[in-house]
Protein backbone atom coordinates (compact mmCIF):
# COMPACT_ATOMS: atom_id res chain seq x y z
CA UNK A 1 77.69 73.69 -31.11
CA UNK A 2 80.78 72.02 -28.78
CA UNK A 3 80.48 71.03 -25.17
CA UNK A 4 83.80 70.11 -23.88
CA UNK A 5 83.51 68.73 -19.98
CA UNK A 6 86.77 68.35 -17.89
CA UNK A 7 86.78 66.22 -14.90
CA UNK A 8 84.97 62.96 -16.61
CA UNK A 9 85.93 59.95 -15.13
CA UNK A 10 83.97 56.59 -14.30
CA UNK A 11 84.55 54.25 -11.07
CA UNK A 12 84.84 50.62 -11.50
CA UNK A 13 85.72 48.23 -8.21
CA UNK A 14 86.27 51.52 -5.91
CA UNK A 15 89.11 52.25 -8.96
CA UNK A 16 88.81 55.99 -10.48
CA UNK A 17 89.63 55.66 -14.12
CA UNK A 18 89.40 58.81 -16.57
CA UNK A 19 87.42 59.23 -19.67
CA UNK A 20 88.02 60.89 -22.75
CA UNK A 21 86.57 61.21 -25.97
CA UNK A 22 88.61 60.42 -29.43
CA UNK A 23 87.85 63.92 -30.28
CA UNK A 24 88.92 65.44 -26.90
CA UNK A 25 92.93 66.66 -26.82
CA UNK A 26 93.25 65.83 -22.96
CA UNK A 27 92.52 63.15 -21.29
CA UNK A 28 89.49 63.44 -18.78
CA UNK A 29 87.45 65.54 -20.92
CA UNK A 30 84.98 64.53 -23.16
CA UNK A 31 83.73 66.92 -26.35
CA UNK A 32 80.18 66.44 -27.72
CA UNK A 33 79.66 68.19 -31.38
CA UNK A 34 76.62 68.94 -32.96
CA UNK A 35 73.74 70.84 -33.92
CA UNK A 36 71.10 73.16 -31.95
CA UNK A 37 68.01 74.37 -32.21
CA UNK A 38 66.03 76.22 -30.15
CA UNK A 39 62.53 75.63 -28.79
CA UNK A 40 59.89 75.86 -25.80
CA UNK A 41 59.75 73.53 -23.01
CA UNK A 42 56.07 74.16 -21.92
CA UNK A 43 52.83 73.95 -23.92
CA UNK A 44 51.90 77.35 -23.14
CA UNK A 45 55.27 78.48 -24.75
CA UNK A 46 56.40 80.35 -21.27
CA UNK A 47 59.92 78.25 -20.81
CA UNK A 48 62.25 78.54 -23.51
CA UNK A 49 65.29 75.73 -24.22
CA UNK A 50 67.51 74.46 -26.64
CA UNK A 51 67.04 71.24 -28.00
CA UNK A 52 71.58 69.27 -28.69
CA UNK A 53 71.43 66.86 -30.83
CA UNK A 54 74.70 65.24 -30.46
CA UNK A 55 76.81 63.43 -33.19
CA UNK A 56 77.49 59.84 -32.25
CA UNK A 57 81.30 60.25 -30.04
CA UNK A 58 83.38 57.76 -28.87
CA UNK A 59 84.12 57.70 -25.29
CA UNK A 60 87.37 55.80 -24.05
CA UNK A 61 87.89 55.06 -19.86
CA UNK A 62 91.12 53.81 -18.60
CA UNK A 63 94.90 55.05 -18.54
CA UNK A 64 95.70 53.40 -21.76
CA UNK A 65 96.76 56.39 -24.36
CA UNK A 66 94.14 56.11 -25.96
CA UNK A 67 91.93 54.81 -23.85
CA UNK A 68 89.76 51.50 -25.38
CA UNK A 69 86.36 52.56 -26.07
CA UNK A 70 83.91 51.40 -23.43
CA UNK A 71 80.78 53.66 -25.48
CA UNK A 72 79.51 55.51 -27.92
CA UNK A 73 77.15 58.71 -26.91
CA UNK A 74 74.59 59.90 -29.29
CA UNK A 75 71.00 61.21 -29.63
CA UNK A 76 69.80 64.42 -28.20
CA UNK A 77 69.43 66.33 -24.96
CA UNK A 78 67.15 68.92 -23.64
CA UNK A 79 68.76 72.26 -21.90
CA UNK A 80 66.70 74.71 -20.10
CA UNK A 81 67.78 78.94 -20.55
CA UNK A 82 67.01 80.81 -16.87
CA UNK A 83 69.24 83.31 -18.50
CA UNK A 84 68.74 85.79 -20.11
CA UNK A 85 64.85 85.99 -18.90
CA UNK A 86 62.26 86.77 -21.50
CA UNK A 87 62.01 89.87 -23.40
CA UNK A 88 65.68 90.68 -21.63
CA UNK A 89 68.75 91.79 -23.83
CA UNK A 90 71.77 90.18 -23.03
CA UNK A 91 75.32 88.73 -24.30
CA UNK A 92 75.41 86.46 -21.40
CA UNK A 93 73.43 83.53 -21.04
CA UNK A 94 73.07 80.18 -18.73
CA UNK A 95 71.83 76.86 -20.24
CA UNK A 96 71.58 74.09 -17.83
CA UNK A 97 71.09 70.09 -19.45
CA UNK A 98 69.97 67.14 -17.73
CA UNK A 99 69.11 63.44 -19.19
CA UNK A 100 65.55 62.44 -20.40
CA UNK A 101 63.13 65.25 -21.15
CA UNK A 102 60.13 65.76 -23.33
CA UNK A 103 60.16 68.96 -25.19
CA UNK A 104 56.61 69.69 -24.05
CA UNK A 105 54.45 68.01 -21.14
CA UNK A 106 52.96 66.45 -24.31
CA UNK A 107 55.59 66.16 -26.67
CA UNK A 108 57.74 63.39 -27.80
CA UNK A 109 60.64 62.12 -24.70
CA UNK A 110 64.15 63.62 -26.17
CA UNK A 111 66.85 61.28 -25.00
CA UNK A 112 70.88 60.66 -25.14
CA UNK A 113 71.56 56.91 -25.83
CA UNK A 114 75.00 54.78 -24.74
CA UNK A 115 75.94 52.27 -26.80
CA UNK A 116 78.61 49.91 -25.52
CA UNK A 117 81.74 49.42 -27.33
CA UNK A 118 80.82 45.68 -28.58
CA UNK A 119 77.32 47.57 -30.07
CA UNK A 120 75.41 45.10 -28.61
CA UNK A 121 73.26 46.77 -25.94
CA UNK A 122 72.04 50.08 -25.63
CA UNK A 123 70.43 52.09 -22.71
CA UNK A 124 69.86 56.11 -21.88
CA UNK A 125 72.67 58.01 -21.28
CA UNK A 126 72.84 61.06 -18.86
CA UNK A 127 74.29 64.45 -19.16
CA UNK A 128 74.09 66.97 -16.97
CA UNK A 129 75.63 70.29 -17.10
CA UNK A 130 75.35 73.90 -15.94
CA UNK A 131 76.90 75.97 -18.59
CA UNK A 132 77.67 79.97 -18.81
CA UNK A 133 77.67 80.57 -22.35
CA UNK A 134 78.76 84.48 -24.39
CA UNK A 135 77.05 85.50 -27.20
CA UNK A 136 78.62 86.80 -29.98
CA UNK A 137 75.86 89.80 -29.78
CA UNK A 138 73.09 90.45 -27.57
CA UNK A 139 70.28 88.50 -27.86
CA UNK A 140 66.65 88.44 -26.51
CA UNK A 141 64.44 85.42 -25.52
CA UNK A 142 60.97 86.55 -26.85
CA UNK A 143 58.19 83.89 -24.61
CA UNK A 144 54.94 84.16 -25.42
């Protein structure tokens, strides 16, 4: 799975400086890489999800071509599927992600880290995105 976001940027001083990743071909857009799986996001199995687990990706800020690394993103990060609903057939889908989660109300927290460029400190790092996604092929979401 690839997420490439346009429009990345940070803002240092009241400065807007882009941000790309070293795997990105244009500068303010960052692309994540990984694997997916899929799973539930509620104990009673009613909210399905999918479960990125991001390889670790270098992100650069600045106009310097390319820009110095300021952090590296890795971990994993929860997204939620409103679309299609359960037991509905679709090619079209929507998966929205947003920072910390716990795959269940009692299940472990799932969490993308930043680690800054020196490697020396390390805190959560946030994502949030609402994404329309195509299927290959039409799919169904069975929910118990």
């Amino acid at each position: 799975m690839t997420l490439d976001m346009t429009g990345c940027h940070v803002i240092f001083n009241g400065f807007t400086y882009p941000c790309q990743s070293t795997s990105a071909p244009l500068s303010n857009t960052i692309k994540l890489a990984g694997t997916f799986e899929t799973t539930y996001l509620t104990d009673g199995k009613t909210k399905p999800g999918i479960k990125f687990n991001i390889a670790a990706t270098r992100i650069g800020c600045g106009y310097a071509a390319p820009p110095p690394t300021v952090a590296t993103l890795s971990g994993s990060v929860l997204g939620t599927l409103p679309a299609p609903a359960c037991a509905v057939e679709s090619n079209k889908g929507t998966i929205n992600f947003a920072g910390d989660q716990q795959i269940t109300g009692t299940g472990p927290s799932i969490t993308l880290m930043s680690t800054n460029a020196a490697e020396t400190e390390q805190a959560p790092g946030g994502l949030s995105a609402d994404l329309s996604v195509e299927f290959s092929k039409a799919i169904k979401v069975t929910c118990v």
